[in-house]
Protein backbone atom coordinates (compact mmCIF):
# COMPACT_ATOMS: atom_id res chain seq x y z
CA UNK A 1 0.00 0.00 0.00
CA UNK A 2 1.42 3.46 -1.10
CA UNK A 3 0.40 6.66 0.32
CA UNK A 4 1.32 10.32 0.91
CA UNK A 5 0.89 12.67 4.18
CA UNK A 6 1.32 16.24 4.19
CA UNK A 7 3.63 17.89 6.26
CA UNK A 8 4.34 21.34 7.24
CA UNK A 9 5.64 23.76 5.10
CA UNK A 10 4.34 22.21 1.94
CA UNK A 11 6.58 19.17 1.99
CA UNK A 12 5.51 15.29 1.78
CA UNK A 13 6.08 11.86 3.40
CA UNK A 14 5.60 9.48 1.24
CA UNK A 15 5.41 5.95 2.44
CA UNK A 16 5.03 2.04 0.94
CA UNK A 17 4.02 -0.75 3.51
CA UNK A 18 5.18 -3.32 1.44
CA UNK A 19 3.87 -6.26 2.83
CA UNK A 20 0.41 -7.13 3.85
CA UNK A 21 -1.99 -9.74 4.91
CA UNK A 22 -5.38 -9.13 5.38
CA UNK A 23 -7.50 -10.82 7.89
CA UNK A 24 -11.24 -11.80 6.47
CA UNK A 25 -13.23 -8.83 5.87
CA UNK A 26 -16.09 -8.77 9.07
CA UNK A 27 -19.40 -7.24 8.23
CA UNK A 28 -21.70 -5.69 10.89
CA UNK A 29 -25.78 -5.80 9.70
CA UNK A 30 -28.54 -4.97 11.54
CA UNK A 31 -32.04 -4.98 10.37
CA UNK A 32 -34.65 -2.94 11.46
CA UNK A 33 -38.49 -2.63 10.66
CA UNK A 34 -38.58 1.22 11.05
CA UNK A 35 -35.43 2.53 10.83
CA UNK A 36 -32.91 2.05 7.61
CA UNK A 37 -29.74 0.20 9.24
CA UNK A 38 -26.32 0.34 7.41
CA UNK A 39 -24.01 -2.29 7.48
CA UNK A 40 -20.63 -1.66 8.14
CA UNK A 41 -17.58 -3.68 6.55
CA UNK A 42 -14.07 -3.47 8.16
CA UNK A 43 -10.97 -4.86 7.32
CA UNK A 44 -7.95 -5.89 9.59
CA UNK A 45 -4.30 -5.77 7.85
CA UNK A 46 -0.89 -6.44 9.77
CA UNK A 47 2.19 -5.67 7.71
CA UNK A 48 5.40 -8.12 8.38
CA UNK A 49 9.08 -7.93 7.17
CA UNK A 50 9.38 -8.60 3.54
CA UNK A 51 11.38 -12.56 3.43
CA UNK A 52 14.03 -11.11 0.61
CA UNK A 53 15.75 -7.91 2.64
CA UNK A 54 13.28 -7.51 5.57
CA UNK A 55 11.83 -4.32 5.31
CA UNK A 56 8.26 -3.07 6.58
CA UNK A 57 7.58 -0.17 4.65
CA UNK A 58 9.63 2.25 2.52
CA UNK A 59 9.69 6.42 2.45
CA UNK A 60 10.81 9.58 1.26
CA UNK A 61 10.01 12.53 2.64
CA UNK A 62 10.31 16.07 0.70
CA UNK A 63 12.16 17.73 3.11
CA UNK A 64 15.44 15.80 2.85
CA UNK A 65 17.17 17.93 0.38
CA UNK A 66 18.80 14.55 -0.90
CA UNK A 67 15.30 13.54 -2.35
CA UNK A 68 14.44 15.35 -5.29
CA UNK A 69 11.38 16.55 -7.30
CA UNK A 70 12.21 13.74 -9.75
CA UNK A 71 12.32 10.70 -6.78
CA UNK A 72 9.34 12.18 -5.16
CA UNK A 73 7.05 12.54 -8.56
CA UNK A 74 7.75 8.86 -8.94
CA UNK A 75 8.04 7.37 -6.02
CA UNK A 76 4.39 5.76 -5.91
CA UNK A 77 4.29 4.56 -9.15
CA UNK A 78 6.11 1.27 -8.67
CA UNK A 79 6.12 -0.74 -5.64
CA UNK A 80 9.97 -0.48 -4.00
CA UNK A 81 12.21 -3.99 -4.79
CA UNK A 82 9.20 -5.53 -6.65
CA UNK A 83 9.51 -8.32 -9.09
CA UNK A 84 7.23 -9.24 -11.67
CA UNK A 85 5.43 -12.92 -11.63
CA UNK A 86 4.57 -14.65 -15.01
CA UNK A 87 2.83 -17.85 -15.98
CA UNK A 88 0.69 -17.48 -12.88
């Protein structure tokens, strides 16, 4: 999962969590006669070290001068250290 927060100042954290697994998504329904009811979905996900070098997660953050325009306009599009699977 990649994301961005704003900081201060203008400047950007941008993060990758780079390995997930999801628990079973739980839903929450109620029924009513009356009233309209909702239901609420919710998902649980707990991040571990990658098996190949591991890391957690991944960032840059705009306000180290040693990360430039260039790494930070990119930095979401690919996923850091991933390979590509074929055939599957």
């Amino acid at each position: 999962i990649g994301y961005e927060i704003d900081e201060m100042g203008g400047h950007k954290e941008l993060v990758w969590l780079l390995k997930g697994k999801a628990k079973p998504i739980s839903d929450n329904v109620q029924q009513s006669t009356e009233n309209l009811n909702f239901a609420a979905h919710s998902i649980d996900i707990g991040f571990l070290p990658r098996e190949n070098d591991k890391k957690i997660r991944d960032f840059g953050d705009t306000a180290n001068a040693d990360f430039t325009a260039i790494m930070a306009g990119t930095f979401l599009e690919t996923v850091p250290g991933a390979t590509l699977v074929t055939g599957v």
